[in-house]
PDB file of N, CA and C in Angstrom:
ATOM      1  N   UNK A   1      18.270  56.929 150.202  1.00  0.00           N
ATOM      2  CA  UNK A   1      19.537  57.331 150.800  1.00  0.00           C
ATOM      3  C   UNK A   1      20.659  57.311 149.750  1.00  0.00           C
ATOM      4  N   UNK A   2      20.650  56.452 148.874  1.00  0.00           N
ATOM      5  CA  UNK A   2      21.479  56.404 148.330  1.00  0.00           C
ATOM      6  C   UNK A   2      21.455  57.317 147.087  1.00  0.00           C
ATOM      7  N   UNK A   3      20.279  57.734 146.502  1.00  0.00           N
ATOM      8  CA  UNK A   3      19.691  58.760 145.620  1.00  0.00           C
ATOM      9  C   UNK A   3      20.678  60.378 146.271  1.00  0.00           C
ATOM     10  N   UNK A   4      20.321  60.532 147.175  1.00  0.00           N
ATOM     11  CA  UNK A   4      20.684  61.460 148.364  1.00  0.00           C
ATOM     12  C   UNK A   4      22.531  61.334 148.118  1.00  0.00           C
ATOM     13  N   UNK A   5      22.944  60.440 148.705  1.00  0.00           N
ATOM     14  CA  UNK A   5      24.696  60.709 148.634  1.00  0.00           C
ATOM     15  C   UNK A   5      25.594  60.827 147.315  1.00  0.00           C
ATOM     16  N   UNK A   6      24.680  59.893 146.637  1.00  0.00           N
ATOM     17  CA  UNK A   6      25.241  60.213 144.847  1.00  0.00           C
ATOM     18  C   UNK A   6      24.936  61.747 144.313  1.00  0.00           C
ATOM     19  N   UNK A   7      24.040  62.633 145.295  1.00  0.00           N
ATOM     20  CA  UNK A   7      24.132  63.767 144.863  1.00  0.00           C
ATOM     21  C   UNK A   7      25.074  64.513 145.564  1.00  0.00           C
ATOM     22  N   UNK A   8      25.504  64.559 146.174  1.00  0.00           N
ATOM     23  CA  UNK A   8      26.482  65.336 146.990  1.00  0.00           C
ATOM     24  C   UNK A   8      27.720  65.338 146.023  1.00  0.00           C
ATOM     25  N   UNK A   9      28.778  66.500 146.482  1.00  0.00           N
ATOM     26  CA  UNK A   9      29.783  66.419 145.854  1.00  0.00           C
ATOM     27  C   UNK A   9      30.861  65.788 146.354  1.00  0.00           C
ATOM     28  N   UNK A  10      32.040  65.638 145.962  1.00  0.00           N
ATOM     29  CA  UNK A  10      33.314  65.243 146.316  1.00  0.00           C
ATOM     30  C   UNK A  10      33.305  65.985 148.148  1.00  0.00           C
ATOM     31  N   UNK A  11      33.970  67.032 147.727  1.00  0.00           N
ATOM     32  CA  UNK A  11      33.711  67.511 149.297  1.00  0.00           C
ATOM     33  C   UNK A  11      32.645  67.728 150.131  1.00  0.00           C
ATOM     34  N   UNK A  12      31.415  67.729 149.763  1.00  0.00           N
ATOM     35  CA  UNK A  12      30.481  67.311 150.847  1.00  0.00           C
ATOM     36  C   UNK A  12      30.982  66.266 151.136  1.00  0.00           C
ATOM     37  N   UNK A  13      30.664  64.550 150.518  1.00  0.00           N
ATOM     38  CA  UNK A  13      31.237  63.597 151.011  1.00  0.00           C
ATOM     39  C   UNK A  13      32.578  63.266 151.545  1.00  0.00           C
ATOM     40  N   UNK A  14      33.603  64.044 151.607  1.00  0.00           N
ATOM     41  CA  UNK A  14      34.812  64.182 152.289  1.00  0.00           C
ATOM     42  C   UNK A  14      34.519  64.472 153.592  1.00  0.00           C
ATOM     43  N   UNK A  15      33.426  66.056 153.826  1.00  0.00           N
ATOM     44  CA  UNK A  15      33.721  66.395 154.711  1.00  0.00           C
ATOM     45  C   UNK A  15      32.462  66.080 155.696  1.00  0.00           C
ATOM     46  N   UNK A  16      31.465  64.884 155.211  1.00  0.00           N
ATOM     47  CA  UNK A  16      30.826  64.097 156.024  1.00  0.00           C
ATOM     48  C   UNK A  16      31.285  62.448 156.588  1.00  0.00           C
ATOM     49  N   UNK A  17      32.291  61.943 155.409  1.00  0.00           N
ATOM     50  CA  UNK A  17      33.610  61.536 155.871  1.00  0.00           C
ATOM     51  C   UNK A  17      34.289  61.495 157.053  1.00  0.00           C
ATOM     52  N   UNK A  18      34.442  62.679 157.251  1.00  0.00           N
ATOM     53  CA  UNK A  18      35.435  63.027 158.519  1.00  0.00           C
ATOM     54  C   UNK A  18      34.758  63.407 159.760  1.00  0.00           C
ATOM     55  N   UNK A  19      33.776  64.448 159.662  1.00  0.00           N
ATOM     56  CA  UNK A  19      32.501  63.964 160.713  1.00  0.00           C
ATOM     57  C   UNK A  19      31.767  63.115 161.009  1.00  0.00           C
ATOM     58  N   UNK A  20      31.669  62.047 160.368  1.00  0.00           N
ATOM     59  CA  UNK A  20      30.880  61.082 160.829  1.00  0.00           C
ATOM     60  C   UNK A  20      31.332  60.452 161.981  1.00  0.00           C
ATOM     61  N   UNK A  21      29.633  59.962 162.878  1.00  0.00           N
ATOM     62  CA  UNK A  21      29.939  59.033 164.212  1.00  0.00           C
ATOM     63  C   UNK A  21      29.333  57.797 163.723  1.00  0.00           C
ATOM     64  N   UNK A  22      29.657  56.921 163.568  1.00  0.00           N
ATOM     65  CA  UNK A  22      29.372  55.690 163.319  1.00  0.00           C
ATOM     66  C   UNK A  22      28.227  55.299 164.584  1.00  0.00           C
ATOM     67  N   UNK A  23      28.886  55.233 165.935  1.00  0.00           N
ATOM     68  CA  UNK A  23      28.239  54.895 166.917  1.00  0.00           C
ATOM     69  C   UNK A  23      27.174  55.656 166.950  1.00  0.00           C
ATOM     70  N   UNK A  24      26.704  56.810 166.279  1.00  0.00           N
ATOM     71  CA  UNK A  24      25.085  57.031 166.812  1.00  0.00           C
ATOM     72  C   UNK A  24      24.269  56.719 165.197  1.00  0.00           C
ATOM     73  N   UNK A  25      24.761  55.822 164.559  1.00  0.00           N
ATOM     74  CA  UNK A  25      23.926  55.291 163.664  1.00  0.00           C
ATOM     75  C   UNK A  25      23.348  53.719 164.133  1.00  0.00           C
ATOM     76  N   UNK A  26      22.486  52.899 163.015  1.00  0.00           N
ATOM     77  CA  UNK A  26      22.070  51.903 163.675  1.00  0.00           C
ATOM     78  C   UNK A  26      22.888  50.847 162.740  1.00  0.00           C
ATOM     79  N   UNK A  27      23.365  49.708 162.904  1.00  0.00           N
ATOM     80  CA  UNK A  27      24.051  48.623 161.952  1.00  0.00           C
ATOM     81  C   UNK A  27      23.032  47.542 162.205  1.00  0.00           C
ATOM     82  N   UNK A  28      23.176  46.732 160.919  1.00  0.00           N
ATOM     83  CA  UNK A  28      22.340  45.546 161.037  1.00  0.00           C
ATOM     84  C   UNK A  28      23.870  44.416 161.390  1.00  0.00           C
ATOM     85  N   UNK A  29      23.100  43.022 162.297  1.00  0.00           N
ATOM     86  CA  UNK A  29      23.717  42.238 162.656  1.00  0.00           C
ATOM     87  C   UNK A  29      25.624  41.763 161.378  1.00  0.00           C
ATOM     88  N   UNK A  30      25.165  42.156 160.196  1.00  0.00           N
ATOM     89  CA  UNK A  30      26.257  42.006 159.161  1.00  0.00           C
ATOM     90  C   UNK A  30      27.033  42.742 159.436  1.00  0.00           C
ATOM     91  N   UNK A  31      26.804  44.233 159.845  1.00  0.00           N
ATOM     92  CA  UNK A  31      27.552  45.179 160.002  1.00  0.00           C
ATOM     93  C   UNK A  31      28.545  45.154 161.162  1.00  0.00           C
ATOM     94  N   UNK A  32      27.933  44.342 162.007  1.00  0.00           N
ATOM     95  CA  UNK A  32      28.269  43.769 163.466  1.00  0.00           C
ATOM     96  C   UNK A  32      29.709  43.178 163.537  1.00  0.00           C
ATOM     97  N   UNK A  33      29.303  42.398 162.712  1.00  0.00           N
ATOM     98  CA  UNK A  33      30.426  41.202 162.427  1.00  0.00           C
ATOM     99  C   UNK A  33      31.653  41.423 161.396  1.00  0.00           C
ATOM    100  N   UNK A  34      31.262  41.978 160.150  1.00  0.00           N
ATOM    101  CA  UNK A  34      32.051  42.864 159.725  1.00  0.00           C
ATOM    102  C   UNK A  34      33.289  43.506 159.906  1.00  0.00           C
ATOM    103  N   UNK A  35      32.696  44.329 161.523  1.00  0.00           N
ATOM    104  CA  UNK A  35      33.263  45.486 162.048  1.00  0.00           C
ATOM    105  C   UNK A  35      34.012  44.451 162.957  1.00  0.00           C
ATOM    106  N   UNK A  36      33.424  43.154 163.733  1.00  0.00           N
ATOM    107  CA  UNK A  36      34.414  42.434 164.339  1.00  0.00           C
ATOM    108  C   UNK A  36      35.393  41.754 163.998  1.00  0.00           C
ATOM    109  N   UNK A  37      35.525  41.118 162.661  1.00  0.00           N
ATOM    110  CA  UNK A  37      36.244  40.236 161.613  1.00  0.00           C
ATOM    111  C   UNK A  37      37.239  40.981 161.810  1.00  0.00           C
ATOM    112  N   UNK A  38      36.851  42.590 161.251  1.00  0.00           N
ATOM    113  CA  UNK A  38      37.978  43.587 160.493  1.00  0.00           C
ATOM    114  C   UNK A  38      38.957  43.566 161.635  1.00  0.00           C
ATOM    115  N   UNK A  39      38.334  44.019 163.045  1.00  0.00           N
ATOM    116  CA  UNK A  39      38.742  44.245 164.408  1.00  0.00           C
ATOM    117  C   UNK A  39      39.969  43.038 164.498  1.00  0.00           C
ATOM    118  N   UNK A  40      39.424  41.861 164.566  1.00  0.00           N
ATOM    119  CA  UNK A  40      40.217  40.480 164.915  1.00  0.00           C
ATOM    120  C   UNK A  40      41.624  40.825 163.860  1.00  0.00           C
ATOM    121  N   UNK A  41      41.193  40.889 162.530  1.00  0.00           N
ATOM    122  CA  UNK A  41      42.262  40.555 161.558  1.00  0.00           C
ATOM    123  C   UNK A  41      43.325  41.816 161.829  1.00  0.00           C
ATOM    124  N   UNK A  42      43.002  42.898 162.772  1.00  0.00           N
ATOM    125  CA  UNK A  42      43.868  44.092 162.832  1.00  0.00           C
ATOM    126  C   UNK A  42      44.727  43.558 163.595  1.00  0.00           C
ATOM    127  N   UNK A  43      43.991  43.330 164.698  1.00  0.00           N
ATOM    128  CA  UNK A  43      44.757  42.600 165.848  1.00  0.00           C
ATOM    129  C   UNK A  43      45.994  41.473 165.624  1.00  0.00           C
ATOM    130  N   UNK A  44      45.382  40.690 165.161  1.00  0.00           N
ATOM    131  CA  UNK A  44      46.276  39.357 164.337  1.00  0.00           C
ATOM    132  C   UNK A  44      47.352  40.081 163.933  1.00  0.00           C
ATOM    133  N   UNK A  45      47.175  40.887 163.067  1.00  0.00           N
ATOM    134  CA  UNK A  45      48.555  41.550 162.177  1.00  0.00           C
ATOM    135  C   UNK A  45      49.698  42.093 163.322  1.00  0.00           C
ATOM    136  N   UNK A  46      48.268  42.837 164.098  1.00  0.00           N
ATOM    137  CA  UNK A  46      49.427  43.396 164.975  1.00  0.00           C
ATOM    138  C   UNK A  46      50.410  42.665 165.935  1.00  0.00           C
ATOM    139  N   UNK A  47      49.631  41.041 166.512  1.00  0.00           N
ATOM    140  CA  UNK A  47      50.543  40.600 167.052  1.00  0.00           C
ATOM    141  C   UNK A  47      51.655  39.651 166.154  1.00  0.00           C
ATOM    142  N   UNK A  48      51.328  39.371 164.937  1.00  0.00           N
ATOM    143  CA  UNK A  48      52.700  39.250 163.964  1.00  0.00           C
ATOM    144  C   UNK A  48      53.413  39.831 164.213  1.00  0.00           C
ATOM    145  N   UNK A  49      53.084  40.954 163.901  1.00  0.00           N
ATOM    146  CA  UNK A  49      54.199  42.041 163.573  1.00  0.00           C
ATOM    147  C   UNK A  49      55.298  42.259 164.819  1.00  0.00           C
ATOM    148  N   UNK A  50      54.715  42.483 166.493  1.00  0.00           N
ATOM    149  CA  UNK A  50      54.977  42.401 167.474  1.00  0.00           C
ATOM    150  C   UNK A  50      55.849  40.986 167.520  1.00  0.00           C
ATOM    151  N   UNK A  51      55.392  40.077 167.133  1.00  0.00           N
ATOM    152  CA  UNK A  51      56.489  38.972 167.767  1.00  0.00           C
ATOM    153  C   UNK A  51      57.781  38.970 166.776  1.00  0.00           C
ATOM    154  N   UNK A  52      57.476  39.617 165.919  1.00  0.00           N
ATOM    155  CA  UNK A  52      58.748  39.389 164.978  1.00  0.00           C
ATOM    156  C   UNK A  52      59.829  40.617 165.155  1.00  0.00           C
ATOM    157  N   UNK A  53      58.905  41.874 166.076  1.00  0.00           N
ATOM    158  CA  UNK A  53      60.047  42.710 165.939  1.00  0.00           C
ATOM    159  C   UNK A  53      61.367  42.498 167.160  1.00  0.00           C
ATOM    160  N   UNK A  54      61.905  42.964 166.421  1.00  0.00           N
ATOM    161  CA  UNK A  54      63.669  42.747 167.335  1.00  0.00           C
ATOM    162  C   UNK A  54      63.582  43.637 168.392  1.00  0.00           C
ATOM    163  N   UNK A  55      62.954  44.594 168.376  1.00  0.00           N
ATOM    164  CA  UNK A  55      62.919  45.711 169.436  1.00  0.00           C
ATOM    165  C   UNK A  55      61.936  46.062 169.835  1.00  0.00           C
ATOM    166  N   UNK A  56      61.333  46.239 171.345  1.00  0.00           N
ATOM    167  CA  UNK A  56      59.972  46.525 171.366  1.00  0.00           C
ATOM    168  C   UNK A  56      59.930  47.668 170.736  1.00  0.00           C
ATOM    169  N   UNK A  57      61.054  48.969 171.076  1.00  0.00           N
ATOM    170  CA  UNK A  57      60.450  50.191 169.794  1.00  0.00           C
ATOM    171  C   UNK A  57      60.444  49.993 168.693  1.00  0.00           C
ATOM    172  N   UNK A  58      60.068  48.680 168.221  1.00  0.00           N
ATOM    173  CA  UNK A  58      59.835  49.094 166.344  1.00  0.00           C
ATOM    174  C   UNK A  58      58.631  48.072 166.243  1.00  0.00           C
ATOM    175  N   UNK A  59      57.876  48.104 167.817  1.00  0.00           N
ATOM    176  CA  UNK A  59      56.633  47.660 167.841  1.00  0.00           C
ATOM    177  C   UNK A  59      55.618  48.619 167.302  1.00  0.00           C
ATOM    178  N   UNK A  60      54.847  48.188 166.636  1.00  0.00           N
ATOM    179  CA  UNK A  60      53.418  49.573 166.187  1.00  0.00           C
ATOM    180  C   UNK A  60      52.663  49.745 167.465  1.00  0.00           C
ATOM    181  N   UNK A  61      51.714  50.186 167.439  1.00  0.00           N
ATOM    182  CA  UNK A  61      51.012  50.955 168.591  1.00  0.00           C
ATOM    183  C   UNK A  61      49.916  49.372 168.370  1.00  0.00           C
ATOM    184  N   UNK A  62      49.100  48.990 169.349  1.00  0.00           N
ATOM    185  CA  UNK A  62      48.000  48.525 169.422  1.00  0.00           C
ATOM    186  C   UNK A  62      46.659  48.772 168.440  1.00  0.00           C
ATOM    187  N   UNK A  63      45.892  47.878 167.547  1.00  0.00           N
ATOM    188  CA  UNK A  63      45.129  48.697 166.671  1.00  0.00           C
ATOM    189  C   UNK A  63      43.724  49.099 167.324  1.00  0.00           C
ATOM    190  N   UNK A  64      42.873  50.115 167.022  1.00  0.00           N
ATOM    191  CA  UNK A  64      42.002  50.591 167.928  1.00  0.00           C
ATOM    192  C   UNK A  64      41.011  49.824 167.150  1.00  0.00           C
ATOM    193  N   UNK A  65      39.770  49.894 168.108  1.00  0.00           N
ATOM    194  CA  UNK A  65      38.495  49.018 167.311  1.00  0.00           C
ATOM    195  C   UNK A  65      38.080  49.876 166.795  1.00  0.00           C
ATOM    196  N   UNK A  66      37.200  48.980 165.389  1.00  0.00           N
ATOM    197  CA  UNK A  66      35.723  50.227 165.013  1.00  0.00           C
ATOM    198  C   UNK A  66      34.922  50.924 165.623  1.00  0.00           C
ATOM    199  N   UNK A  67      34.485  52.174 165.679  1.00  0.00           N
ATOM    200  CA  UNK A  67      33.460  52.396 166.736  1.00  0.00           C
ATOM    201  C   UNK A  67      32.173  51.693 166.324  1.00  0.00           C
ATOM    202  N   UNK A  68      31.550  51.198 167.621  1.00  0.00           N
ATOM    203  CA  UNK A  68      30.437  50.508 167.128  1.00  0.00           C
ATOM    204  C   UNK A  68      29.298  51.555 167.344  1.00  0.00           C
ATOM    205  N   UNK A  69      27.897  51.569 167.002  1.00  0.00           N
ATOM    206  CA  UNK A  69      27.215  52.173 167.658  1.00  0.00           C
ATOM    207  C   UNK A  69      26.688  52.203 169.130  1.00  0.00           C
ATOM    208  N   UNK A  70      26.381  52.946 169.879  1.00  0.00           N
ATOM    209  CA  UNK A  70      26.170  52.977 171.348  1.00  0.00           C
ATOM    210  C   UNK A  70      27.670  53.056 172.210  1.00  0.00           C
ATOM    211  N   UNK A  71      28.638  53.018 171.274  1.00  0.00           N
ATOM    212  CA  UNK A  71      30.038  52.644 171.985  1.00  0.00           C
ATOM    213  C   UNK A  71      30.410  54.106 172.031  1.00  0.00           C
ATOM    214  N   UNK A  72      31.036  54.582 173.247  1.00  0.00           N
ATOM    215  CA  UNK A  72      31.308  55.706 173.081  1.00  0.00           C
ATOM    216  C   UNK A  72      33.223  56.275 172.939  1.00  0.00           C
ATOM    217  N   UNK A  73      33.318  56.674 172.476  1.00  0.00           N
ATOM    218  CA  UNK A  73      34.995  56.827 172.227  1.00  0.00           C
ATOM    219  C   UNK A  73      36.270  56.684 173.358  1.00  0.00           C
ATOM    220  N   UNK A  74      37.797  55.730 172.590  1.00  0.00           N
ATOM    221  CA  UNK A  74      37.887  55.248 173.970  1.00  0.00           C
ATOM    222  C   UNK A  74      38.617  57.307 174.401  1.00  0.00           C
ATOM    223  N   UNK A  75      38.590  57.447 176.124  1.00  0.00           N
ATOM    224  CA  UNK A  75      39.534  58.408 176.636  1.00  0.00           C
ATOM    225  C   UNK A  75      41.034  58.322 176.410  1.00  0.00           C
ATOM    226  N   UNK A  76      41.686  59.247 175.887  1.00  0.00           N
ATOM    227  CA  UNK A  76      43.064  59.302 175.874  1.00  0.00           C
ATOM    228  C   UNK A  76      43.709  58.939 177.265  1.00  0.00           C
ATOM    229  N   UNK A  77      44.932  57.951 176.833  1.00  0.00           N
ATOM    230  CA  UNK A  77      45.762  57.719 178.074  1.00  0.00           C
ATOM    231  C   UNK A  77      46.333  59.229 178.557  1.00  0.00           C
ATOM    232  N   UNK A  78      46.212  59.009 180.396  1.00  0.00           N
ATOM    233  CA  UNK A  78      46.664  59.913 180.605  1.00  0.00           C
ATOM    234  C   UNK A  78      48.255  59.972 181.032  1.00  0.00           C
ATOM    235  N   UNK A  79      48.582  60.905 180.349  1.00  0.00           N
ATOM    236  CA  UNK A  79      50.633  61.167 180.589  1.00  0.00           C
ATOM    237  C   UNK A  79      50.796  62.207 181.994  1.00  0.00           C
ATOM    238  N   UNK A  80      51.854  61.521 182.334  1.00  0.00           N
ATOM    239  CA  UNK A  80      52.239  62.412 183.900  1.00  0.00           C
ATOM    240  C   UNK A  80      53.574  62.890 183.530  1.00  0.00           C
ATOM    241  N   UNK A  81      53.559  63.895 183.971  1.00  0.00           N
ATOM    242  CA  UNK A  81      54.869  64.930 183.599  1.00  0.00           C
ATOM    243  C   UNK A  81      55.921  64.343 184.813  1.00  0.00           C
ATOM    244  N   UNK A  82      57.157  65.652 184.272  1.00  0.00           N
ATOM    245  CA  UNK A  82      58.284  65.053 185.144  1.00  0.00           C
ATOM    246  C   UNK A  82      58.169  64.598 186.806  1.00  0.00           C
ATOM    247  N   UNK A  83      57.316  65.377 187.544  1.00  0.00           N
ATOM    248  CA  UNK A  83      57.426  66.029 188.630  1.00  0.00           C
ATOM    249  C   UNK A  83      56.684  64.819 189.147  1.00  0.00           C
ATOM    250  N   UNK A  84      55.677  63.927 188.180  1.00  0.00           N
ATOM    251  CA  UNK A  84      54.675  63.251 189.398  1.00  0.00           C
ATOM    252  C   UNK A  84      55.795  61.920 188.758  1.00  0.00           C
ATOM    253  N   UNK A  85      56.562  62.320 187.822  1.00  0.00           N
ATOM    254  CA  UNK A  85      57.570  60.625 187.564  1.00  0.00           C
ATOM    255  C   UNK A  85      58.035  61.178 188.427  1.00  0.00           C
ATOM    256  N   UNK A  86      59.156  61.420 188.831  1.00  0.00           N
ATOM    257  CA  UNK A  86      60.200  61.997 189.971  1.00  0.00           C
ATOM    258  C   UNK A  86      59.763  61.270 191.405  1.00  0.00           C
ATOM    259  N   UNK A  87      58.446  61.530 191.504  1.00  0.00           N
ATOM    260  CA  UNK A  87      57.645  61.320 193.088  1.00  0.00           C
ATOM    261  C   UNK A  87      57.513  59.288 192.848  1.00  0.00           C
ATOM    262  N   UNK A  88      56.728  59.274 192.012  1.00  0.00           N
ATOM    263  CA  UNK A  88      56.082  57.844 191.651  1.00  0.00           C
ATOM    264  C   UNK A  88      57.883  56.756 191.451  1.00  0.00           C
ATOM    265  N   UNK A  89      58.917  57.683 190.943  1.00  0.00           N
ATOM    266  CA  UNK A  89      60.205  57.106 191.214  1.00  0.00           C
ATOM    267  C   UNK A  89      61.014  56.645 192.837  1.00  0.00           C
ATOM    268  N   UNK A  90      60.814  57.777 193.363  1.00  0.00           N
ATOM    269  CA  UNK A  90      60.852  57.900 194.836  1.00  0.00           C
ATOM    270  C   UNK A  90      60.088  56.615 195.456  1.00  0.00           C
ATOM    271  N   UNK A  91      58.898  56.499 195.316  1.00  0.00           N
ATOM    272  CA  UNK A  91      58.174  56.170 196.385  1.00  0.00           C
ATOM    273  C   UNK A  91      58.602  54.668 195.623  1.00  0.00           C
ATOM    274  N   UNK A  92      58.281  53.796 194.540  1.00  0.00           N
ATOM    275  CA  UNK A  92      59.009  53.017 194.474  1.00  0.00           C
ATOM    276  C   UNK A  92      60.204  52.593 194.904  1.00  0.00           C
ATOM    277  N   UNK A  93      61.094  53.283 195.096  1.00  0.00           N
ATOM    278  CA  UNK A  93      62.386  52.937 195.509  1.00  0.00           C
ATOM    279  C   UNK A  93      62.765  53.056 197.196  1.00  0.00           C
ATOM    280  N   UNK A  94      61.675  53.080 197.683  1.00  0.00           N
ATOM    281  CA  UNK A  94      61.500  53.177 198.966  1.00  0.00           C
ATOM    282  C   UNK A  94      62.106  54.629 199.560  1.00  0.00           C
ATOM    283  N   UNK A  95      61.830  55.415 198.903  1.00  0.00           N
ATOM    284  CA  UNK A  95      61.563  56.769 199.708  1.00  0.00           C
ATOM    285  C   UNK A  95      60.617  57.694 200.089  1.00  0.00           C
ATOM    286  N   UNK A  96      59.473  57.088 200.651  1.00  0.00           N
ATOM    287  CA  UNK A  96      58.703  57.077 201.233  1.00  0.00           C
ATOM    288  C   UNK A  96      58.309  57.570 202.519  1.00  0.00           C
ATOM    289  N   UNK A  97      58.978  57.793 202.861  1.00  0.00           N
ATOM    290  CA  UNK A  97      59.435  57.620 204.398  1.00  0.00           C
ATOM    291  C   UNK A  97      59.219  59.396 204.463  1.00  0.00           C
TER     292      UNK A  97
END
């Protein structure tokens, strides 16, 4: 395998890079942990960073995990436009009725 990727070029390996799925390969137990360490220490940073900021907007976003294998990618949050805020505003505020 490794005979194999040292032959490839710059952009082959770029652009297997960027296609790659991690999750449908196999990791050994090192790889496991690794990928969880890295996971934890993202996290950590992020809640530093979070308690120190003055404003929640100059909070960073949450850090995403590694994909593991068998794990399948998380779904994008879903956003609701004006019309279902407007309603979901209403009915909170007791207009309901």
């Amino acid at each position: 395998m490794t005979a194999l990727r040292n032959a490839l070029s710059d952009e082959e390996l770029a652009e297997q890079a960027e296609a790659g799925e991690p999750e449908k390969a196999r990791w050994s137990q090192v790889e496991q942990l690794l990928a969880l360490v890295a996971d934890r220490v993202a996290r950590l940073e992020y809640v530093l960073i979070s308690v120190n900021a003055e404003k929640k907007s100059q909070r960073p976003r949450p850090p995403e995990p590694i994909r593991r294998p068998g794990a399948k990618a998380p779904r994008p949050q879903q956003q609701i436009n004006d019309e279902q805020a407007e309603t979901l505003f209403r009915l909170i505020n007791g207009g309901a009725a």
